[in-house]
Every structure is written in structure tokens, then in C-alpha cells.
C-alpha atoms as a PDB file:
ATOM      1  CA  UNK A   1      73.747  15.497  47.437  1.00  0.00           C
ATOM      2  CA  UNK A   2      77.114  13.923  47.298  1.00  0.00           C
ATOM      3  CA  UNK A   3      78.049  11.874  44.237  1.00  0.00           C
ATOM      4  CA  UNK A   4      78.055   8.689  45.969  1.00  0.00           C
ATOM      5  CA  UNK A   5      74.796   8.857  47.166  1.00  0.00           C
ATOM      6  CA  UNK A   6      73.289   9.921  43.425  1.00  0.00           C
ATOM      7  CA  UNK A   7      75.049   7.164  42.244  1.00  0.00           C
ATOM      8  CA  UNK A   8      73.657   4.425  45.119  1.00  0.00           C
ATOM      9  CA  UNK A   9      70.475   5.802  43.938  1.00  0.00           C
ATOM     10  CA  UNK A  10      70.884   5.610  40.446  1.00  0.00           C
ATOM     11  CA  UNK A  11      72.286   1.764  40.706  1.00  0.00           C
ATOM     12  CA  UNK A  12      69.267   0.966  42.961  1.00  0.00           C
ATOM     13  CA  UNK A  13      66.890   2.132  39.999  1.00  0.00           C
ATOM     14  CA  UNK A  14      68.959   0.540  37.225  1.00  0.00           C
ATOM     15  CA  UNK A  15      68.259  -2.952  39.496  1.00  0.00           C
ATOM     16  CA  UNK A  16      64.957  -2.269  40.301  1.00  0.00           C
ATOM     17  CA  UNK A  17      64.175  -2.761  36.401  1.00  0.00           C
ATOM     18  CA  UNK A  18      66.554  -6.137  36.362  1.00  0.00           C
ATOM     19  CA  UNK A  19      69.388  -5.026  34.514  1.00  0.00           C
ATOM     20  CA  UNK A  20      72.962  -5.539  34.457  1.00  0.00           C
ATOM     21  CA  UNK A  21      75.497  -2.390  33.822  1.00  0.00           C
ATOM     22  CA  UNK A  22      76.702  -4.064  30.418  1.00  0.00           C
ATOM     23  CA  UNK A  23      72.735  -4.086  29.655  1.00  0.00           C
ATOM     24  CA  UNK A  24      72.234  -0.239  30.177  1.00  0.00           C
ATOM     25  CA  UNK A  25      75.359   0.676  28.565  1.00  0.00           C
ATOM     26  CA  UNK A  26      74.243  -1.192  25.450  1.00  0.00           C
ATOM     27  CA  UNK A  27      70.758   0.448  25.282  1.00  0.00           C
ATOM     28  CA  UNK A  28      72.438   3.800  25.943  1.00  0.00           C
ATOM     29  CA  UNK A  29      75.714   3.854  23.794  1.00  0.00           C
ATOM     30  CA  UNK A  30      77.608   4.412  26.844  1.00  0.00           C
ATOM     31  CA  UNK A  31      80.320   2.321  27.767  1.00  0.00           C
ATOM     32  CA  UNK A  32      79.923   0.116  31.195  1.00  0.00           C
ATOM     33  CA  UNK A  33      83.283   1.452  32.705  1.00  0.00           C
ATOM     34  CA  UNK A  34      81.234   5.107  32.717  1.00  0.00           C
ATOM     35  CA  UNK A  35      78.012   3.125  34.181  1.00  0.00           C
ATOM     36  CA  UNK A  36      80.121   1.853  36.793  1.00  0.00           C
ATOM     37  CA  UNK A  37      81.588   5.106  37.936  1.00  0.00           C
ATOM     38  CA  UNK A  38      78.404   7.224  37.865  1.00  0.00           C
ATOM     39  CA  UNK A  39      77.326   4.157  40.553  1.00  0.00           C
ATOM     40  CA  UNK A  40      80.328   4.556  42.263  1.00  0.00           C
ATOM     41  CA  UNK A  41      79.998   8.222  42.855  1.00  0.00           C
ATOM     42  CA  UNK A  42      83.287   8.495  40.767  1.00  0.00           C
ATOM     43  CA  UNK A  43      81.617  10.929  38.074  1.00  0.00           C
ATOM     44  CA  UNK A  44      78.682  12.903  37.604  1.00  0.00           C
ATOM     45  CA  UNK A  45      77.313  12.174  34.310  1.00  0.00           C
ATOM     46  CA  UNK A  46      76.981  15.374  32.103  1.00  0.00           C
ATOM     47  CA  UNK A  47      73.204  16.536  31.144  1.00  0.00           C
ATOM     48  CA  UNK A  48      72.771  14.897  28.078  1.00  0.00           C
ATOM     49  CA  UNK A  49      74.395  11.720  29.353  1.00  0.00           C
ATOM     50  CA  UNK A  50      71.836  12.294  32.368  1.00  0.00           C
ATOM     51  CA  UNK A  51      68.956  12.558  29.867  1.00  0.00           C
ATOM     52  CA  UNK A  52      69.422   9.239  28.573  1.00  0.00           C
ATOM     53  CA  UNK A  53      69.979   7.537  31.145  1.00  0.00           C
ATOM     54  CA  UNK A  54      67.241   8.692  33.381  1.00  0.00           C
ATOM     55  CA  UNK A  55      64.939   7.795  30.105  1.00  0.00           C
ATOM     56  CA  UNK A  56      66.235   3.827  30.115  1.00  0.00           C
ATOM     57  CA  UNK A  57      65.780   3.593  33.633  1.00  0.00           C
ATOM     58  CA  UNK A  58      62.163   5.407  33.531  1.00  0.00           C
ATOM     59  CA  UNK A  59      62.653   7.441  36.270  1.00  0.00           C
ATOM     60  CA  UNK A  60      62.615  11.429  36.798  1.00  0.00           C
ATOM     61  CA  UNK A  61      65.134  13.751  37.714  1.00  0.00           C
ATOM     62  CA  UNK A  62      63.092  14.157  40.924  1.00  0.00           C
ATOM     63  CA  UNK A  63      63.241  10.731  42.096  1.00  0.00           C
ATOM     64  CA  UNK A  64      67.358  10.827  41.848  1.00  0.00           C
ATOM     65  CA  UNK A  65      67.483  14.493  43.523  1.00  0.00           C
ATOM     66  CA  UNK A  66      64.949  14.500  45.424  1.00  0.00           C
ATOM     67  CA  UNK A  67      66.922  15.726  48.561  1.00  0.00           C
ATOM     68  CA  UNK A  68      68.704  18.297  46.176  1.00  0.00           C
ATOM     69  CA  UNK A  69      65.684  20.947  46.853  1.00  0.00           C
ATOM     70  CA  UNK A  70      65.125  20.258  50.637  1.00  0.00           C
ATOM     71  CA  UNK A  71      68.833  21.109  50.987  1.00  0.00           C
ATOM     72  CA  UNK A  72      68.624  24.106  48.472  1.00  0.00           C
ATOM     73  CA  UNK A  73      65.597  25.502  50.526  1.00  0.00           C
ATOM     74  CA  UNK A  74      67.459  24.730  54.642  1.00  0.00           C
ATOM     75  CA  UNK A  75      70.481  26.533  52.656  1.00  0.00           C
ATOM     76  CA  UNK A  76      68.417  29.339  51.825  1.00  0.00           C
ATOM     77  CA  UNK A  77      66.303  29.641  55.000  1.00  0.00           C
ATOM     78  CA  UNK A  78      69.315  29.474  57.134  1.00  0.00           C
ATOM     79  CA  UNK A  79      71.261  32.133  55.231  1.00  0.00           C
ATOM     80  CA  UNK A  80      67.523  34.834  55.551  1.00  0.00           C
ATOM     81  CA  UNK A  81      67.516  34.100  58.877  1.00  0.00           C
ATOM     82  CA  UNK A  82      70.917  35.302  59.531  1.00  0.00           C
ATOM     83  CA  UNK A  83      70.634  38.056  57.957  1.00  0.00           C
ATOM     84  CA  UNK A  84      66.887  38.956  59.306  1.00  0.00           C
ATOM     85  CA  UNK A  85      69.028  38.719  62.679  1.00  0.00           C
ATOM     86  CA  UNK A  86      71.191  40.715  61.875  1.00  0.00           C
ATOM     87  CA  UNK A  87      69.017  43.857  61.515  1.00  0.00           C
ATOM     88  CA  UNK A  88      67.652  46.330  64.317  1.00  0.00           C
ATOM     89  CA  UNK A  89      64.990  45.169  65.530  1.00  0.00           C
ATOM     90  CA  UNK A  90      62.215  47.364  63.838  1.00  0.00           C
ATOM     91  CA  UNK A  91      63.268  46.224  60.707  1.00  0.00           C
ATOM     92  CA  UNK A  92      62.812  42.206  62.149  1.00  0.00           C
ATOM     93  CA  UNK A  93      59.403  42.962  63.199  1.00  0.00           C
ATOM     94  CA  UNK A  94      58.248  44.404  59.998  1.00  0.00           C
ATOM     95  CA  UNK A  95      59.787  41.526  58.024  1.00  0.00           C
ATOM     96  CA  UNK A  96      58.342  39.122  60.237  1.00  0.00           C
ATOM     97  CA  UNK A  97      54.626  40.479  59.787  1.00  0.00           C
ATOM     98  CA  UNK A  98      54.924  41.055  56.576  1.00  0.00           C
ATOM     99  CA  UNK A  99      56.439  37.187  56.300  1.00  0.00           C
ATOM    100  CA  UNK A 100      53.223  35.934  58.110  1.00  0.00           C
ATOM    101  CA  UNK A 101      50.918  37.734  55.897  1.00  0.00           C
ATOM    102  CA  UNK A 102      52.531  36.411  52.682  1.00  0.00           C
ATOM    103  CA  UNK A 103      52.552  32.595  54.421  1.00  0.00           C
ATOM    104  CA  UNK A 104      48.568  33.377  55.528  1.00  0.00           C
ATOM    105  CA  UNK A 105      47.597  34.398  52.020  1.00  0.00           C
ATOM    106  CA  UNK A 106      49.239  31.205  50.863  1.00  0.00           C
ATOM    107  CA  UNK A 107      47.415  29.362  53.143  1.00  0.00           C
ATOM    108  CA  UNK A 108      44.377  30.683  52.174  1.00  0.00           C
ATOM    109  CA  UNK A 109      44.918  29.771  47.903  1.00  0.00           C
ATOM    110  CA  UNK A 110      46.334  26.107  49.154  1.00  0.00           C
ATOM    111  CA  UNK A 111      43.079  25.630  51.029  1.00  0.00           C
ATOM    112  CA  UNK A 112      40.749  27.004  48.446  1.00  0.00           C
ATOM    113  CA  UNK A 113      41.662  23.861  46.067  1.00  0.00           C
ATOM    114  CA  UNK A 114      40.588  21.208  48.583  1.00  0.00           C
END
């Protein structure tokens, strides 16, 4: 997730609740010039900075980076598959099946619950 785009999000929250930037910098001690870059995508606000301000807005981290894991998990699927390719192809085949038999058993627990 780019900057910009945490910050679009992050206004879009702040308005959903009906307040103005000077309005969340005075609940959160934070000054309005750092509101406005956060929105702007011109900083990334550090974690405890992050904290409260995800507290005024009542939101949670998920609903700001909720792409963040999506992208993590492509990233990480694309870089196994490339080097799954990579190996003779015994090797694929028994990574493969033993792959399907770890996504079966999953299944099989995800089901049990409904």
C-alpha cells in the first residue's frame, strides 16, 4: 500500500465521523499540519501516533490495511512458485501432493465448523 492511498483512506474515515483536521488534531495532541500530511500520503505516522489516531477515528488497523495482507500473501505465493519451478521435476510433484493434502485437511477443519 502506497502512502497516498493509506492516507485517502484514513481522510475518508476521519469524514465519515464529521470531523474537520483541526478537530482530530485537538482530540489527539497532534498538530493539523501532521494530520494533513498523513492524508496527503506525505508521511506515515509512527506506531504510537497510529494508535491514537486509529482510536479517535474508531476504526481498526484492518480496515486502513486491509490490502496490506492480500499483497503480502500474492508476494509470497509468487516468490514459492518460482522457486517450486525451479526444481526437477520429482521434487515439484512431491511438493505439489503434499501441498494438496495440507489444503484438503484444511478443508476438512474449515468445514467441520459449519
Amino acid at each position: 500500500m502506497t502512502d497516498k492511498k493509506f492516507g485517502n483512506r484514513f481522510k475518508a474515515c476521519r469524514e465519515r465521523l464529521g470531523l474537520t483536521q483541526e478537530e482530530l488534531a485537538a482530540r489527539t495532541g497532534l498538530s493539523v499540519q501532521y494530520i494533513s500530511y498523513v492524508e496527503r500520503g506525505k508521511r506515515f505516522p509512527r506506531y504510537d501516533n497510529m494508535v491514537l489516531l486509529l482510536n479517535e477515528l474508531k476504526i481498526s488497523a484492518d480496515e486502513v490495511f486491509c490490502d496490506v495482507v492480500d499483497k503480502s500473501m500474492e508476494h509470497r505465493a509468487s516468490y514459492l512458485s518460482e522457486k517450486l519451478f525451479a526444481l526437477p521435476s520429482d521434487e515439484k510433484e512431491n511438493i505439489l501432493d503434499l501441498c494438496e493434502l495440507l489444503i484438503q485437511q484444511a478443508e476438512k477443519r474449515n468445514t467441520k465448523g459449519d
